[in-house]
N, C-alpha and C. Protein backbone atom coordinates (compact mmCIF):
# COMPACT_ATOMS: atom_id res chain seq x y z
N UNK A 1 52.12 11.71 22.61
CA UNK A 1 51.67 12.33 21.39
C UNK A 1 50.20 11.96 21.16
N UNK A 2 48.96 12.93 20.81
CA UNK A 2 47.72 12.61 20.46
C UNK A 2 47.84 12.60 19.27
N UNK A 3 46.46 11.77 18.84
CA UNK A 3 46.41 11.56 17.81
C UNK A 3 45.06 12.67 17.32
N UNK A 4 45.31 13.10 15.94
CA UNK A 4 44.25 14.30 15.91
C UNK A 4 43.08 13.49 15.28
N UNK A 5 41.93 14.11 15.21
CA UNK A 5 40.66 13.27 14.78
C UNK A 5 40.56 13.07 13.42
N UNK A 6 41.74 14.07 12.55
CA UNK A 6 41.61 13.64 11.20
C UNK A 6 42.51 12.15 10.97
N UNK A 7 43.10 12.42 12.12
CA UNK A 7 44.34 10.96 11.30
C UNK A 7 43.68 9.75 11.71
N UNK A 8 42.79 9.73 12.85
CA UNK A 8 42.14 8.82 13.82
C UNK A 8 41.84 7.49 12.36
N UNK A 9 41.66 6.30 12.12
CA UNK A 9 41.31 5.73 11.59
C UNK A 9 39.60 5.08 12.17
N UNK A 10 39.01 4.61 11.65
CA UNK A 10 37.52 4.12 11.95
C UNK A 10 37.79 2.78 12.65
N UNK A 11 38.92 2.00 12.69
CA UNK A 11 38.86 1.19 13.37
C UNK A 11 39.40 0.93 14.67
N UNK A 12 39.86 2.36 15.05
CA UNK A 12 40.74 2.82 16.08
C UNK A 12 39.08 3.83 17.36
N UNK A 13 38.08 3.75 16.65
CA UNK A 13 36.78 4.65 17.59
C UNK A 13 36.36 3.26 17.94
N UNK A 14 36.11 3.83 19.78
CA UNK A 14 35.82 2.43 20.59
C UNK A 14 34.17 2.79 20.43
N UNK A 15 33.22 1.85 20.55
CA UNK A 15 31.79 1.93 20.87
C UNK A 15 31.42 2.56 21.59
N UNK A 16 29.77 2.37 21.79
CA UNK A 16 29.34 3.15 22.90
C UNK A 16 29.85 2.46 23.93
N UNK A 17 29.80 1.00 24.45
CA UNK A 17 30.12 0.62 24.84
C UNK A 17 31.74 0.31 25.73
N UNK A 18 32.68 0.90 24.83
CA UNK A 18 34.17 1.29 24.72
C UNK A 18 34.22 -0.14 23.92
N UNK A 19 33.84 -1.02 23.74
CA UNK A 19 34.23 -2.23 22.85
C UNK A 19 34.67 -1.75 21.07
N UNK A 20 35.91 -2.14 20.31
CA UNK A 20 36.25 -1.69 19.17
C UNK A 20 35.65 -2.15 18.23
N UNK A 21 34.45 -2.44 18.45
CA UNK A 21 33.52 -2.94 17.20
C UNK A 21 32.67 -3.83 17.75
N UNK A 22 31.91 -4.28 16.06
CA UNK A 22 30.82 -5.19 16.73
C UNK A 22 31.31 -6.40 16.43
N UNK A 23 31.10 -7.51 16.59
CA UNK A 23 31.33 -8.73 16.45
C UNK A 23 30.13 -9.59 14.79
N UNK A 24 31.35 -10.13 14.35
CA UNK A 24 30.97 -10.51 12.75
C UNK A 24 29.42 -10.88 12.85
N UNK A 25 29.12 -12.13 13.90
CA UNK A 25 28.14 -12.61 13.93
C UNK A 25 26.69 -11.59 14.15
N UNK A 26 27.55 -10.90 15.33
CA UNK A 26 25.95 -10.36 15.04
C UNK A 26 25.91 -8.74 13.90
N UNK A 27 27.35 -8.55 12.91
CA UNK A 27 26.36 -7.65 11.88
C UNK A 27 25.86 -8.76 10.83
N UNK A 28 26.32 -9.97 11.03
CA UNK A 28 25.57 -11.12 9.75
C UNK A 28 24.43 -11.06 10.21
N UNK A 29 23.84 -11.10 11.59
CA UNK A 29 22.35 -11.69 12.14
C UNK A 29 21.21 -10.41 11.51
N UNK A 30 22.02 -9.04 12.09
CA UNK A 30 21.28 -8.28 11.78
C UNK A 30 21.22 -7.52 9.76
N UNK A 31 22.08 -8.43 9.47
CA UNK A 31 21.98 -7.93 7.78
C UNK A 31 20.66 -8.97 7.31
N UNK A 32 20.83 -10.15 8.05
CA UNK A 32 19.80 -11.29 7.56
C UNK A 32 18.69 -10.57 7.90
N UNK A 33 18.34 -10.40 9.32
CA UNK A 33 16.73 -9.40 9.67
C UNK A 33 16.55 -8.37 8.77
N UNK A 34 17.40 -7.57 8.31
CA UNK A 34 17.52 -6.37 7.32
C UNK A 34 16.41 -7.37 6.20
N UNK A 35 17.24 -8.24 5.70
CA UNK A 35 16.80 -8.55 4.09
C UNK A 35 15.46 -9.23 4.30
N UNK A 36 15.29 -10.26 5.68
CA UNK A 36 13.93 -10.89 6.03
C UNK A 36 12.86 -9.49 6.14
N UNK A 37 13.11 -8.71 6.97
CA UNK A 37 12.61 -7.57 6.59
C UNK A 37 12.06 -7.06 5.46
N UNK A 38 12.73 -6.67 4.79
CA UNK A 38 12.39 -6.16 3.28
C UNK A 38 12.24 -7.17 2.50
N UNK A 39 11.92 -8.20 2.26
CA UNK A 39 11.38 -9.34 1.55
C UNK A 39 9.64 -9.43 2.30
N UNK A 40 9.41 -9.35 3.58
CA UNK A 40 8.45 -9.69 4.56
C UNK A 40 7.81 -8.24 3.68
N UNK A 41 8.27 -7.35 3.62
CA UNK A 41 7.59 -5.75 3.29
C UNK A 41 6.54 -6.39 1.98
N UNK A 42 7.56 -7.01 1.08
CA UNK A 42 6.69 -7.24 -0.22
C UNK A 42 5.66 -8.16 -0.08
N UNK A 43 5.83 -9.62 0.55
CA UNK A 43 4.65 -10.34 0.89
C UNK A 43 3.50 -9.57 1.78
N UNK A 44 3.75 -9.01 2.47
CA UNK A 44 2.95 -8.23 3.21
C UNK A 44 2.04 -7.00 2.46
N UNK A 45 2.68 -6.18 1.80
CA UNK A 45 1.85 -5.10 0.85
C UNK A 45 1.37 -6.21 0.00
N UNK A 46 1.62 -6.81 -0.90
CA UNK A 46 0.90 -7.79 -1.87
C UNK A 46 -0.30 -8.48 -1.42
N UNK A 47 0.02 -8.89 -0.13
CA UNK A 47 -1.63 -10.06 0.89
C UNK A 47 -2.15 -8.64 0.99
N UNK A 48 -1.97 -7.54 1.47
CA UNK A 48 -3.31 -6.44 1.83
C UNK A 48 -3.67 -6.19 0.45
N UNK A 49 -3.10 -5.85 -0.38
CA UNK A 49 -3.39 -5.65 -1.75
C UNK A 49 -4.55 -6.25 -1.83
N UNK A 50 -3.91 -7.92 -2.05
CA UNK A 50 -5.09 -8.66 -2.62
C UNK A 50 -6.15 -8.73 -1.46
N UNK A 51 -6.50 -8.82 -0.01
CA UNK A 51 -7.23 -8.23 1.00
C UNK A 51 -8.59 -7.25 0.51
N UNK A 52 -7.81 -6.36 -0.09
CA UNK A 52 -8.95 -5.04 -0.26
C UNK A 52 -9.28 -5.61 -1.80
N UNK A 53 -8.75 -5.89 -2.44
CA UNK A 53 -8.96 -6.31 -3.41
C UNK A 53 -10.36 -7.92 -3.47
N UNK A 54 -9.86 -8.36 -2.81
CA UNK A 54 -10.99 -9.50 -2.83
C UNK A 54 -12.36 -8.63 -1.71
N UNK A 55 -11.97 -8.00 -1.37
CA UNK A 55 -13.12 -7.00 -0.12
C UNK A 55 -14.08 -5.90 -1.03
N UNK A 56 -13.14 -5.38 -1.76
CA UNK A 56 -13.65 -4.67 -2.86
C UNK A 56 -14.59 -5.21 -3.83
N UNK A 57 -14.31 -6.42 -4.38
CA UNK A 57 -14.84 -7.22 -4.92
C UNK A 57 -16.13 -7.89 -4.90
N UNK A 58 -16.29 -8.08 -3.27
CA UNK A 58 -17.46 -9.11 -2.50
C UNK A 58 -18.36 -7.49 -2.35
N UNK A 59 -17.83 -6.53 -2.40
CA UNK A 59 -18.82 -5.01 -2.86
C UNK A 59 -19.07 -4.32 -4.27
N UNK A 60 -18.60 -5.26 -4.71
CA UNK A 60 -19.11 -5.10 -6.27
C UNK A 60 -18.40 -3.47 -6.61
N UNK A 61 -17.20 -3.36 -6.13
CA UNK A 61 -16.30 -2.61 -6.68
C UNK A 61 -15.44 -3.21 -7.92
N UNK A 62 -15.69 -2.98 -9.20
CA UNK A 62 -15.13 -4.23 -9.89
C UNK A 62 -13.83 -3.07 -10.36
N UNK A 63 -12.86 -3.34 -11.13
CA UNK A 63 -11.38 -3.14 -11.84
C UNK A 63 -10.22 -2.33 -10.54
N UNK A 64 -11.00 -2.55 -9.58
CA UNK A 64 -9.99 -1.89 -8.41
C UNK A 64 -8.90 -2.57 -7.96
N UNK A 65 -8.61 -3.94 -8.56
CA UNK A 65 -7.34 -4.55 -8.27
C UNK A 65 -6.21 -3.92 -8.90
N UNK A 66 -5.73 -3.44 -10.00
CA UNK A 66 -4.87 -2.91 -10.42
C UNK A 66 -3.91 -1.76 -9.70
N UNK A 67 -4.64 -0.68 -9.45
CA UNK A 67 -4.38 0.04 -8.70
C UNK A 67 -4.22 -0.06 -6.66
N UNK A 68 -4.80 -1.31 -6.59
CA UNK A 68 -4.10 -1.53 -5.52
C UNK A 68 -2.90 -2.74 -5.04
N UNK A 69 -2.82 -3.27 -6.27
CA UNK A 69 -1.29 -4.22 -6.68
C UNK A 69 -0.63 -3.02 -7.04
N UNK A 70 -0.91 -2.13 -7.97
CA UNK A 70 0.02 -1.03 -8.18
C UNK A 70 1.23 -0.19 -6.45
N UNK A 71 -0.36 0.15 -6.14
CA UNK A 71 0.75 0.72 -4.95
C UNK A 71 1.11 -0.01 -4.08
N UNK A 72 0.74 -1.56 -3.91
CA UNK A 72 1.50 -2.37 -2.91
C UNK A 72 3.49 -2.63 -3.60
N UNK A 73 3.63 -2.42 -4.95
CA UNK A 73 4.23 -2.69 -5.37
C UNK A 73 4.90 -1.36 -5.32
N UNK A 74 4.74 -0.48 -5.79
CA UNK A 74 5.34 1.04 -5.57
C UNK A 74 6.06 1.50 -4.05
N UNK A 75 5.05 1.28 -2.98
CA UNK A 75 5.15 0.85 -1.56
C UNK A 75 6.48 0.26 -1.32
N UNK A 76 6.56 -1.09 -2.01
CA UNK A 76 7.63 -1.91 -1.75
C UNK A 76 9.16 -1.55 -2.31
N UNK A 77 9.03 -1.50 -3.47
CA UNK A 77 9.84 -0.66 -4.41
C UNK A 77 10.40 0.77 -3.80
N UNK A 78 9.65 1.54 -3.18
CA UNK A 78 10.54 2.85 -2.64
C UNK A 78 10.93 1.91 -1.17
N UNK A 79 10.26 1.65 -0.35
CA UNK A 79 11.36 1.40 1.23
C UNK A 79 11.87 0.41 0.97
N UNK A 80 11.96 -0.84 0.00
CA UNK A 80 12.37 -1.88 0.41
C UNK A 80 13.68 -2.28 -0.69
N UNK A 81 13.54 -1.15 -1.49
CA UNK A 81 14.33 -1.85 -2.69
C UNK A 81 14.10 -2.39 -4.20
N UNK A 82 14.64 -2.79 -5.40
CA UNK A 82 14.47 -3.42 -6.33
C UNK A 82 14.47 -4.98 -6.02
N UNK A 83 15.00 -5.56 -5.78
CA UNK A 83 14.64 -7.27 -5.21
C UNK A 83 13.28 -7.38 -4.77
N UNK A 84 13.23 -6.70 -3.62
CA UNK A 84 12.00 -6.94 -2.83
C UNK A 84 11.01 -6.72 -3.89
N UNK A 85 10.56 -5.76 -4.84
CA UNK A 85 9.98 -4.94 -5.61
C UNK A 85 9.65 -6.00 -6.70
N UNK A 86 11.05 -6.97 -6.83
CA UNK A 86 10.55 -7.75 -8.09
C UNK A 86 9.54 -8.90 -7.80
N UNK A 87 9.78 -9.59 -6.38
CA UNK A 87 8.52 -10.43 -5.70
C UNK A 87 7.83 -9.87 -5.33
N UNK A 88 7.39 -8.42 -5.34
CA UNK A 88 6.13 -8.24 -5.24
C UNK A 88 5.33 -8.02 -6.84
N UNK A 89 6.18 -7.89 -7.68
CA UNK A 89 5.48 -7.70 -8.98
C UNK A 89 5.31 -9.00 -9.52
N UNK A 90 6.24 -10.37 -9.07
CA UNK A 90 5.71 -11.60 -9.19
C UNK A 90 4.74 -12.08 -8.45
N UNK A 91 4.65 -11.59 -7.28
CA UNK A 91 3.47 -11.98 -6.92
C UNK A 91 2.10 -11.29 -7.01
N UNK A 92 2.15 -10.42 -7.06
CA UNK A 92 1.16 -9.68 -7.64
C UNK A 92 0.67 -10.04 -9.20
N UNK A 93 1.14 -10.31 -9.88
CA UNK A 93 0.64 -11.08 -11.07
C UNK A 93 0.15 -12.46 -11.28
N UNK A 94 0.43 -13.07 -10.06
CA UNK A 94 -0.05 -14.12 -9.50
C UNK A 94 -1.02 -14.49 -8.94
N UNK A 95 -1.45 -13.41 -7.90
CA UNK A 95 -2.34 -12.92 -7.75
C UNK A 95 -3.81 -12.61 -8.16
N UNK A 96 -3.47 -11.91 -9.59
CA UNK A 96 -4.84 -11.31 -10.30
C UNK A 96 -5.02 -12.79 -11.23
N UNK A 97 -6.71 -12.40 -11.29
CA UNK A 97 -7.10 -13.69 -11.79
C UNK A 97 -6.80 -13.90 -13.01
């Protein structure tokens, strides 16, 4: 008797591999890179932020920090999430003098 693809359950489809899944450890490893990831997104837009911002500055571009903490933070906030989004708005306020 086959089994039809509606009744098939998700834990019954073998991998690419034919193996029936992945192993715990490594979707924990790769959820941790996920979140190091998107935490790394916000420190990262925030240092270029302040980057052009102190660059801007030493050119006598003066009130241009705002708007570029703004979109490092906006940046972060759409790919990375609300968490990530909130250390970059803490740090970004940290940031400005």
């Amino acid at each position: 008797m086959q089994v039809s693809e509606k009744n098939r359950k998700r834990s019954d489809v073998s991998g690419v591999n034919g193996d029936k899944g992945m192993p715990e450890a490594e979707i924990l490893s790769r959820r941790v890179a996920s979140v190091m990831q998107r935490f790394g997104l916000a420190v990262f837009a925030v240092a270029v932020a302040l980057g052009l911002a102190l660059l801007a500055q030493a050119y006598s571009f003066n009130n241009l920090e705002f708007p570029l903490f703004l979109m490092a933070i906006a940046a972060t906030v759409w790919y990375a999430g609300a968490g990530p989004g909130v250390v970059a708005v803490v740090l970004a306020c940290v940031s400005i003098d």
